[in-house]
N, C-alpha and C. Protein backbone atom coordinates (compact mmCIF):
# COMPACT_ATOMS: atom_id res chain seq x y z
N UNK A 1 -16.88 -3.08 21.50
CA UNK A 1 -16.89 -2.86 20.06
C UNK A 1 -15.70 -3.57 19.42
N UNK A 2 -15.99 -4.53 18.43
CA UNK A 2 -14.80 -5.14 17.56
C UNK A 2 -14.31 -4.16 16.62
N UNK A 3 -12.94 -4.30 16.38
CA UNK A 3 -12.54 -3.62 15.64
C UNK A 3 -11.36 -4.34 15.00
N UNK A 4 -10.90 -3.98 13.75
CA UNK A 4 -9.53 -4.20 12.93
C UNK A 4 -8.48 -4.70 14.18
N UNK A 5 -7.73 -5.95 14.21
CA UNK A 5 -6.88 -6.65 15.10
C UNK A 5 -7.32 -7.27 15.84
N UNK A 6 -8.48 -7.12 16.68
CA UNK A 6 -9.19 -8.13 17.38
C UNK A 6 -9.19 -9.43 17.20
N UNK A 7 -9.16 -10.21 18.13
CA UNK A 7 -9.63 -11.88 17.91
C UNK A 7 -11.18 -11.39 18.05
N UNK A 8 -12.02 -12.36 17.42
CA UNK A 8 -13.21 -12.83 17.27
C UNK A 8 -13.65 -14.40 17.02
N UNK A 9 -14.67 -14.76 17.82
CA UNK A 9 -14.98 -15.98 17.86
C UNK A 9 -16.72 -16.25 17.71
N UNK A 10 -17.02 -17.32 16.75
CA UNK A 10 -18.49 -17.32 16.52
C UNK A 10 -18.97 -18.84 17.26
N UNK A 11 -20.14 -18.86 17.59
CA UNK A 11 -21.22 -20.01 18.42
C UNK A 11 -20.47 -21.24 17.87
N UNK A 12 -20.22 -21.53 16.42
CA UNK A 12 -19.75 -22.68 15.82
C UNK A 12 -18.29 -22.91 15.89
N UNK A 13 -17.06 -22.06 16.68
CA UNK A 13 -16.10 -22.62 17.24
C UNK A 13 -15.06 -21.88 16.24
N UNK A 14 -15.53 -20.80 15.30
CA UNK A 14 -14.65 -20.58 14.06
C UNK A 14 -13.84 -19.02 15.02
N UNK A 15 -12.73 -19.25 14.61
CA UNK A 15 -12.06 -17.68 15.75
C UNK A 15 -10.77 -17.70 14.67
N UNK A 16 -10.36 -15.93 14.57
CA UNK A 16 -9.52 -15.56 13.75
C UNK A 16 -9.91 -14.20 14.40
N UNK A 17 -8.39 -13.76 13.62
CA UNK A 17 -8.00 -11.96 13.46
C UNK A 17 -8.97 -11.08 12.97
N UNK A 18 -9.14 -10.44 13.27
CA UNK A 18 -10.12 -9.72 12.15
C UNK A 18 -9.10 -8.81 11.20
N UNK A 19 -9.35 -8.84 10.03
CA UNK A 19 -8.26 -8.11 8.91
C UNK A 19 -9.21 -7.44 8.23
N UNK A 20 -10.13 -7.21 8.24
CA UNK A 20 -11.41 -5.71 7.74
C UNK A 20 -12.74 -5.96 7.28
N UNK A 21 -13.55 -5.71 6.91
CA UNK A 21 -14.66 -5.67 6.80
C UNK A 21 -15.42 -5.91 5.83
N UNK A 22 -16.59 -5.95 5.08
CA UNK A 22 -17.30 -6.17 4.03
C UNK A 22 -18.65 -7.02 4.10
N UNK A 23 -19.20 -7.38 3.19
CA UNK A 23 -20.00 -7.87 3.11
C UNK A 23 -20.66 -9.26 2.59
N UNK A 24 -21.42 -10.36 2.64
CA UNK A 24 -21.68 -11.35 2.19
C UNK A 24 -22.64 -11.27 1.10
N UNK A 25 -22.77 -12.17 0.21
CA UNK A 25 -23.71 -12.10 -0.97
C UNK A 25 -24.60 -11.08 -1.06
N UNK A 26 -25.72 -11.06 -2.24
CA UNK A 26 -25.88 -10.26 -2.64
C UNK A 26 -26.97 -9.53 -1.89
N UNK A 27 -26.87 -9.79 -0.67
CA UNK A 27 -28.04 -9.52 0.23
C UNK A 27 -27.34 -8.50 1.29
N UNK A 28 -25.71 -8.00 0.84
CA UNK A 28 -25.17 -7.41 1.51
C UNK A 28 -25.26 -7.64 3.13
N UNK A 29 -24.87 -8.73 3.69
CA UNK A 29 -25.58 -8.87 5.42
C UNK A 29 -23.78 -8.51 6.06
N UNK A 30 -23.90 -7.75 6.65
CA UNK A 30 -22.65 -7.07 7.45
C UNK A 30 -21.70 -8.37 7.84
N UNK A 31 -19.87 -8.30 7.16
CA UNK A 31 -19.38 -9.29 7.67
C UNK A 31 -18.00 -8.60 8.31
N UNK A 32 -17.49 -10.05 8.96
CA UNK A 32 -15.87 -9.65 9.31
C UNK A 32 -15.17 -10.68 8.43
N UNK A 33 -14.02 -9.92 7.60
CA UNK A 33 -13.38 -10.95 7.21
C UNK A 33 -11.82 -11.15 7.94
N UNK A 34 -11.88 -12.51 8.49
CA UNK A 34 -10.96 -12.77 9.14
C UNK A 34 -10.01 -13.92 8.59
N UNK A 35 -9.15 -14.14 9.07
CA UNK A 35 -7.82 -14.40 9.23
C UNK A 35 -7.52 -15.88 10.54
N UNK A 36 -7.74 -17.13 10.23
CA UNK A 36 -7.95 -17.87 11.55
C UNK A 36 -6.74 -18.75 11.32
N UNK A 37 -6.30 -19.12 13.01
CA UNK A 37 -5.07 -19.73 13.27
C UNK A 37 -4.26 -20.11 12.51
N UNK A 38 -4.85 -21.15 11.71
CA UNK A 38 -3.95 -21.95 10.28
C UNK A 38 -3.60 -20.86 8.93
N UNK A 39 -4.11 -19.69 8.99
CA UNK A 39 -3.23 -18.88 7.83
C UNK A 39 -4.99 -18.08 6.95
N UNK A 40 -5.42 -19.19 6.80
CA UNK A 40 -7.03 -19.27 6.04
C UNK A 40 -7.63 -17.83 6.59
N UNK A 41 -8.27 -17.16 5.14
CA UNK A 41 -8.72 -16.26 4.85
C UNK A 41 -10.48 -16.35 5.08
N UNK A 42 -11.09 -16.16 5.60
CA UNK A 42 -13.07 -16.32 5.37
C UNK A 42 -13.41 -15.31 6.16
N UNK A 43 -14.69 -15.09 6.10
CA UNK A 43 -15.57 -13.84 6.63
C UNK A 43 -16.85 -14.73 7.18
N UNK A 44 -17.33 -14.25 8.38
CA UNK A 44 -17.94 -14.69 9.27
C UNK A 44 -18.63 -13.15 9.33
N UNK A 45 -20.43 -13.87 9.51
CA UNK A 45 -21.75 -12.80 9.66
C UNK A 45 -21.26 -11.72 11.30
N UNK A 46 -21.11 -10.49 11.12
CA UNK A 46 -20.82 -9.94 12.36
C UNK A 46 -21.81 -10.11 13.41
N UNK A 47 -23.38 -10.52 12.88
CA UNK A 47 -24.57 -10.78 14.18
C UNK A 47 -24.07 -11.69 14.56
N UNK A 48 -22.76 -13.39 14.16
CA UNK A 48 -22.98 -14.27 14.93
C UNK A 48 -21.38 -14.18 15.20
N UNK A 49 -20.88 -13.27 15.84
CA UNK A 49 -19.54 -12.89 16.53
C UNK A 49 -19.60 -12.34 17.89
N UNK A 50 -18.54 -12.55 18.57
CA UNK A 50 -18.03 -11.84 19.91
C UNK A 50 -16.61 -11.78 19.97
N UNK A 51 -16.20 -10.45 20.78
CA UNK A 51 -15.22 -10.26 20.50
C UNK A 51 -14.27 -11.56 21.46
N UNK A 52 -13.02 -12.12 21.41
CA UNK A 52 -12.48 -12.84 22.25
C UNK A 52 -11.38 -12.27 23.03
N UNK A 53 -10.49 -11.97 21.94
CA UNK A 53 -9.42 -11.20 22.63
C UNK A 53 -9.23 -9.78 21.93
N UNK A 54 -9.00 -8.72 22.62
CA UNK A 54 -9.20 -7.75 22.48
C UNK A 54 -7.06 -7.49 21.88
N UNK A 55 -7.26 -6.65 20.31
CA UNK A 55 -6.12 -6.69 19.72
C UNK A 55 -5.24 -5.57 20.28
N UNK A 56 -4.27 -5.00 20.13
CA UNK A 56 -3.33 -4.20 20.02
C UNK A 56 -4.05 -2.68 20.01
């Protein structure tokens, strides 16, 4: 189970922190919004995630 601090990484190579949760457009589809290497803020669909490294 991912959770708040986790690394997460998606099929297309994108990996960041996870810093909390929400949702994408107006179709509400379950997201993580993360936090990746270079500082950058985006949210990635939670169906196309796995966890990588497991946080604190």
């Amino acid at each position: 189970m991912i959770k708040i601090g986790d690394w997460i990484r998606t099929d297309l190579g994108l990996s960041g922190r996870v810093i909390g949760t929400g949702v994408l457009t107006t179709r509400e589809w379950p997201a993580w919004k993360i936090e990746t290497r270079d500082g950058k803020i985006t949210a990635v669909l939670k169906e196309d995630t796995e966890l990588w490294v497991k946080g604190d």
